[in-house]
Protein backbone atom coordinates (compact mmCIF):
# COMPACT_ATOMS: atom_id res chain seq x y z
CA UNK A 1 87.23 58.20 -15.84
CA UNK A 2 86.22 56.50 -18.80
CA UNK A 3 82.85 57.26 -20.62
CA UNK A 4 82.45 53.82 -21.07
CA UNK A 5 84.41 51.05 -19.33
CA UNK A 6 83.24 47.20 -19.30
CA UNK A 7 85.60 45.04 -17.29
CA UNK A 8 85.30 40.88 -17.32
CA UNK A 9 82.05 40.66 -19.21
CA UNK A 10 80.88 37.30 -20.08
CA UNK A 11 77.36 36.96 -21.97
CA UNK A 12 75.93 33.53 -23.13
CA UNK A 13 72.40 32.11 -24.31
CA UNK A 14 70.53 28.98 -23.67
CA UNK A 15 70.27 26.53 -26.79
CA UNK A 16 68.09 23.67 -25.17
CA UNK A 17 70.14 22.89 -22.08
CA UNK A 18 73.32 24.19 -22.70
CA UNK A 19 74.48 27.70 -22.23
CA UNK A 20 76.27 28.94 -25.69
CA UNK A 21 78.93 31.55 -24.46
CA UNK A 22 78.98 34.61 -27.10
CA UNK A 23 81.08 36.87 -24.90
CA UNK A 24 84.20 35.74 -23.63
CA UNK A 25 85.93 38.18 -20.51
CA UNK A 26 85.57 41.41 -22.18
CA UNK A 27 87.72 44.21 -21.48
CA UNK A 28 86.79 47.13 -23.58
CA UNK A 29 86.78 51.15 -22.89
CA UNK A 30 85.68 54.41 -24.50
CA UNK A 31 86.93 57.92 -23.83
CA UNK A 32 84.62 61.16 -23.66
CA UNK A 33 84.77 61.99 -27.83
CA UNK A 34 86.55 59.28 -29.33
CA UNK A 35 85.35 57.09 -32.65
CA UNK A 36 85.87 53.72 -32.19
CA UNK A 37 84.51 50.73 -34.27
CA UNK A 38 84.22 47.40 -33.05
CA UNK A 39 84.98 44.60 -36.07
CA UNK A 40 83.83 41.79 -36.45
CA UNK A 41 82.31 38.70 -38.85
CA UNK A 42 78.67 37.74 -38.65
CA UNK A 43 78.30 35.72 -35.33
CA UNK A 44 81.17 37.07 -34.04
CA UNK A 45 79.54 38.56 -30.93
CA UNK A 46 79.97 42.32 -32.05
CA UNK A 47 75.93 42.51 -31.79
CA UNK A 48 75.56 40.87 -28.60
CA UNK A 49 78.58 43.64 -27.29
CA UNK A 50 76.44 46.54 -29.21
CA UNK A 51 73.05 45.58 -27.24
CA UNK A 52 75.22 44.98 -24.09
CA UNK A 53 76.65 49.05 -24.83
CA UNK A 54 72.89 50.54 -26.09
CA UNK A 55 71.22 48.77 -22.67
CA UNK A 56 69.27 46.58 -24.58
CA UNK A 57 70.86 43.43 -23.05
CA UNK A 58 71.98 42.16 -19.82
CA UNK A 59 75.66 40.94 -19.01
CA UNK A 60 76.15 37.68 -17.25
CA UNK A 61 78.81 38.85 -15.37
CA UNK A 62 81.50 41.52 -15.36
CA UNK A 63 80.68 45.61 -14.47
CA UNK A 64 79.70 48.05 -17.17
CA UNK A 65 79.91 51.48 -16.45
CA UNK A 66 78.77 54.70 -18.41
CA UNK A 67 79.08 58.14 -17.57
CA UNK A 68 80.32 56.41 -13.92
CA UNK A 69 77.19 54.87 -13.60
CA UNK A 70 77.14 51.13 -12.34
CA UNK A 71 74.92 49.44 -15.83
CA UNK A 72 75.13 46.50 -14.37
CA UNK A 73 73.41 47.10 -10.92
CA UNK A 74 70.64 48.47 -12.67
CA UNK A 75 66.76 47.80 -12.80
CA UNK A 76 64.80 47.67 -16.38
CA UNK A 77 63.40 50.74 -15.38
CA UNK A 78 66.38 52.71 -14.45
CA UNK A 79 67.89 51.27 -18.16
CA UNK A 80 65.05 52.69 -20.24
CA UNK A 81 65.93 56.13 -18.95
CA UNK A 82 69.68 55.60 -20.05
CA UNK A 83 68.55 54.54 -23.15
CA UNK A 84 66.45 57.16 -23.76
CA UNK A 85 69.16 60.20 -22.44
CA UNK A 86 72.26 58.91 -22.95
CA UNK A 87 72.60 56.91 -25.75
CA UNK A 88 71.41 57.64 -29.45
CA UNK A 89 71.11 54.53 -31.63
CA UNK A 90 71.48 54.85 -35.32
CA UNK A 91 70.07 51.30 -37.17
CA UNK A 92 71.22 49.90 -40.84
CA UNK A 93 67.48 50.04 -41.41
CA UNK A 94 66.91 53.54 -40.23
CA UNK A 95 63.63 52.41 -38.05
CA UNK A 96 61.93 55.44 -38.81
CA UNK A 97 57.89 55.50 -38.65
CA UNK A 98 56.33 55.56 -42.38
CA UNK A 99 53.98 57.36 -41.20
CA UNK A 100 55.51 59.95 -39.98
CA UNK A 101 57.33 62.72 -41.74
CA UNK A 102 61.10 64.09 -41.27
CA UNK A 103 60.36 65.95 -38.61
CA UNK A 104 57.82 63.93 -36.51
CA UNK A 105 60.67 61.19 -37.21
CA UNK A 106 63.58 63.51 -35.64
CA UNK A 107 61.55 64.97 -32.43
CA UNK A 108 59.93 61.42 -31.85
CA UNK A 109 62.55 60.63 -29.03
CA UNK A 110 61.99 64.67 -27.51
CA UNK A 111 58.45 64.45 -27.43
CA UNK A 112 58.13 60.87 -25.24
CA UNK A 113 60.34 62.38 -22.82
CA UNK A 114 57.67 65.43 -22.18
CA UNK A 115 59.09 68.03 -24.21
CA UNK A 116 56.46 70.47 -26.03
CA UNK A 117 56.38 70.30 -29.80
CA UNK A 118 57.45 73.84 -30.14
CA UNK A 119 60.44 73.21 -28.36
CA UNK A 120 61.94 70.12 -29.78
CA UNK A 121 61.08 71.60 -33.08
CA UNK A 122 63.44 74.48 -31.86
CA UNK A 123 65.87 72.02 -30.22
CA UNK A 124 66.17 70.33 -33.71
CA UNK A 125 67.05 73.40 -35.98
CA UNK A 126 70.53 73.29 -35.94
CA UNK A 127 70.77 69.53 -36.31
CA UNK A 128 68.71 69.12 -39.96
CA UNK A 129 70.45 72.32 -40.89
CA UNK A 130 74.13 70.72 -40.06
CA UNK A 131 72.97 67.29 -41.75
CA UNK A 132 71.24 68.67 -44.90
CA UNK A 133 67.98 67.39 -44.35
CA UNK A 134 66.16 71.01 -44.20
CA UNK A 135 64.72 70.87 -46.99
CA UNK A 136 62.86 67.41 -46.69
CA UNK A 137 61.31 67.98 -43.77
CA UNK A 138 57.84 67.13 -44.88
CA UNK A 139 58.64 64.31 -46.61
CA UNK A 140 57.53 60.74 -45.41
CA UNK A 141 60.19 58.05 -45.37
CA UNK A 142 59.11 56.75 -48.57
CA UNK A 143 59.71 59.81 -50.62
CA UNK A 144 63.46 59.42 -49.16
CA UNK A 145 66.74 58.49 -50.58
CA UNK A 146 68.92 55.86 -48.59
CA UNK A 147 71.07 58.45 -47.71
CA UNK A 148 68.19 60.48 -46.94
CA UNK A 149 66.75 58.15 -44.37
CA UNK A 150 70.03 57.22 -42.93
CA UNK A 151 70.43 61.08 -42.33
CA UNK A 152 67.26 61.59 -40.64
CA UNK A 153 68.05 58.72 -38.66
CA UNK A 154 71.15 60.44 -37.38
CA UNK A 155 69.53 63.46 -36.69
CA UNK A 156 67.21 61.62 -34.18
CA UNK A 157 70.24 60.05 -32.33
CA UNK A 158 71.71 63.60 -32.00
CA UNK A 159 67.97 65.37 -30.95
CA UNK A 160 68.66 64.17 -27.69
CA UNK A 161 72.16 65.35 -27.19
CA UNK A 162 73.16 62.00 -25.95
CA UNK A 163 76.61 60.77 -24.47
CA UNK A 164 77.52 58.40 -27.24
CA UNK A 165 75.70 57.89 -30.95
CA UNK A 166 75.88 54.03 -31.24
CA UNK A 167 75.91 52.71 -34.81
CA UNK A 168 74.72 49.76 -36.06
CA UNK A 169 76.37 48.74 -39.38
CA UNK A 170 75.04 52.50 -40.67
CA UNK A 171 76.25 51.65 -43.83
CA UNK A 172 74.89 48.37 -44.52
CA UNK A 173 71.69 49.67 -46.57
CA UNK A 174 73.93 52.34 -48.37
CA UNK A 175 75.03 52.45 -51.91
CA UNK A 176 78.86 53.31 -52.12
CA UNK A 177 78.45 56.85 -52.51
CA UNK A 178 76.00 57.25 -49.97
CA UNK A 179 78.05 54.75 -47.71
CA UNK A 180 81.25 57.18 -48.21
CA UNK A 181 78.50 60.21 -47.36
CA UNK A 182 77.29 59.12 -44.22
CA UNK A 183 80.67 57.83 -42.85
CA UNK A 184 82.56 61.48 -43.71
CA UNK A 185 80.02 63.07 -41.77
CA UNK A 186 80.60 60.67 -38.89
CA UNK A 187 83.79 61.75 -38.75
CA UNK A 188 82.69 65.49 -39.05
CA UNK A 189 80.25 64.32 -35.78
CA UNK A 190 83.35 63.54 -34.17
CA UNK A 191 85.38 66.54 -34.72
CA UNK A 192 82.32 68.32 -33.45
CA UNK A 193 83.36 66.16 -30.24
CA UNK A 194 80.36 63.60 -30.52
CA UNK A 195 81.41 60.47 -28.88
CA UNK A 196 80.67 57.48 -31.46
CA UNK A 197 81.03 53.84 -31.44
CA UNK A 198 80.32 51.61 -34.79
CA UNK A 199 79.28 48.17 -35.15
CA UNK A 200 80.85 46.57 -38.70
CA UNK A 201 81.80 43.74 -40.38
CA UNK A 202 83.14 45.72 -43.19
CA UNK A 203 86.99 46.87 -42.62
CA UNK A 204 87.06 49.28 -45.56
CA UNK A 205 84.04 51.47 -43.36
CA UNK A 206 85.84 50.66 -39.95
CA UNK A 207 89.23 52.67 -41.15
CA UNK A 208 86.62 55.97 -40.93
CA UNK A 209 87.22 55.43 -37.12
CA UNK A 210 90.04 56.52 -35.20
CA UNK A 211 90.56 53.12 -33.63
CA UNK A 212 89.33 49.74 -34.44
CA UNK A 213 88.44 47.10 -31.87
CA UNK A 214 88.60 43.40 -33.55
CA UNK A 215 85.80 41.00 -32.25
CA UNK A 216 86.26 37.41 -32.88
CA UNK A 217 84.34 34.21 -31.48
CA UNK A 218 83.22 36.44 -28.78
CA UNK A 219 87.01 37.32 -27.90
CA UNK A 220 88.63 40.92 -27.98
CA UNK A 221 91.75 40.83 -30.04
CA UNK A 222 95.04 43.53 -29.86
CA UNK A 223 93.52 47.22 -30.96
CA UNK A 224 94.93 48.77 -33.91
């Protein structure tokens, strides 16, 4: 069984009175630990696949399954808790809370699902350890490299030890350097047996994936 398998989806949105297809009959799967990016131009539909993937959005029609679990059958309700346990989203603008600093960032996610602050401090040890991030963990957001932030970002998506990290263009806010940082230790992520799945327009950072899914006009083309 697949961790992720989507058979036959079609999405579209309303412009007036027409319905604008942006997914066309997608057929698209994900094994337990792989690293896959999904490529594709800006309007391509790779998004609108993403938010379909993270929960966020609703399919038109098709089946989505995760984990064996029938997405597409599900309530609102029943999709916030997926959200929240299985999946651990990782933005091009970080979405971390100003206020907040590097810790209250990472065990944000922990703490709304009831855990005591002692114990998603605990929880979270080994992850700002593994990510480098240690020694910032006072610091607010502002006080933060790029790198920094993206970093922290990641080590929320891991705090809840989810089934797949899903990644937004992580590199889009990135200097080179930083870029190159944060997509080696993607690939470290994965040899650690993390599950991942990227969202990119830019080939150059797809290659850090072990396969590459082209999206085009809302159309999945051949894998390489």
């Amino acid at each position: 069984m697949s961790l992720i398998e989507i058979k036959h989806v079609n999405k579209g949105y309303k412009l007036g009175e027409e319905t604008v297809p942006v997914l066309k009959d997608i057929n698209f799967t994900v094994e337990k630990g792989e690293f896959v990016a999904i490529l594709g131009p800006s309007g391509s539909g790779k998004t609108t696949l993403m938010n379909i993937i993270g929960c966020m959005d609703v399919l038109d029609s098709g089946e989505y399954f995760l984990n064996g679990r029938a997405i597409h059958e599900m309530r609102e309700s029943e999709l916030t808790q997926v959200r929240n346990k299985e999946i651990g989203f990782i933005f091009q603008n970080y979405q971390l809370i100003p206020t907040y600093n590097v810790m209250q960032n990472i065990i944000m996610p922990l703490l709304m699902r009831g855990m005591i602050h002692k114990e998603a401090v605990a929880q979270c040890q080994d992850i700002v350890k593994l990510l480098g991030i240690d020694h910032r963990l006072g610091h607010r957001p502002n006080e933060l490299s790029g790198g920094q932030k993206q970093r922290v970002s990641i080590a929320r998506a891991l705090a809840s030890k989810p089934s797949i990290l899903l990644a937004d263009e992580p590199t889009g806010a990135l200097d080179t350097t930083s870029g190159q940082e944060v997509l080696k230790l993607f690939c470290e992520l994965n040899e650690m047996g993390n599950t991942i799945v990227m969202i990119t327009h830019d080939m150059n950072v797809a290659k850090s994936a072990k396969r590459i899914v082209k999206i085009i006009d809302g159309e999945l083309l051949a894998e390489q």
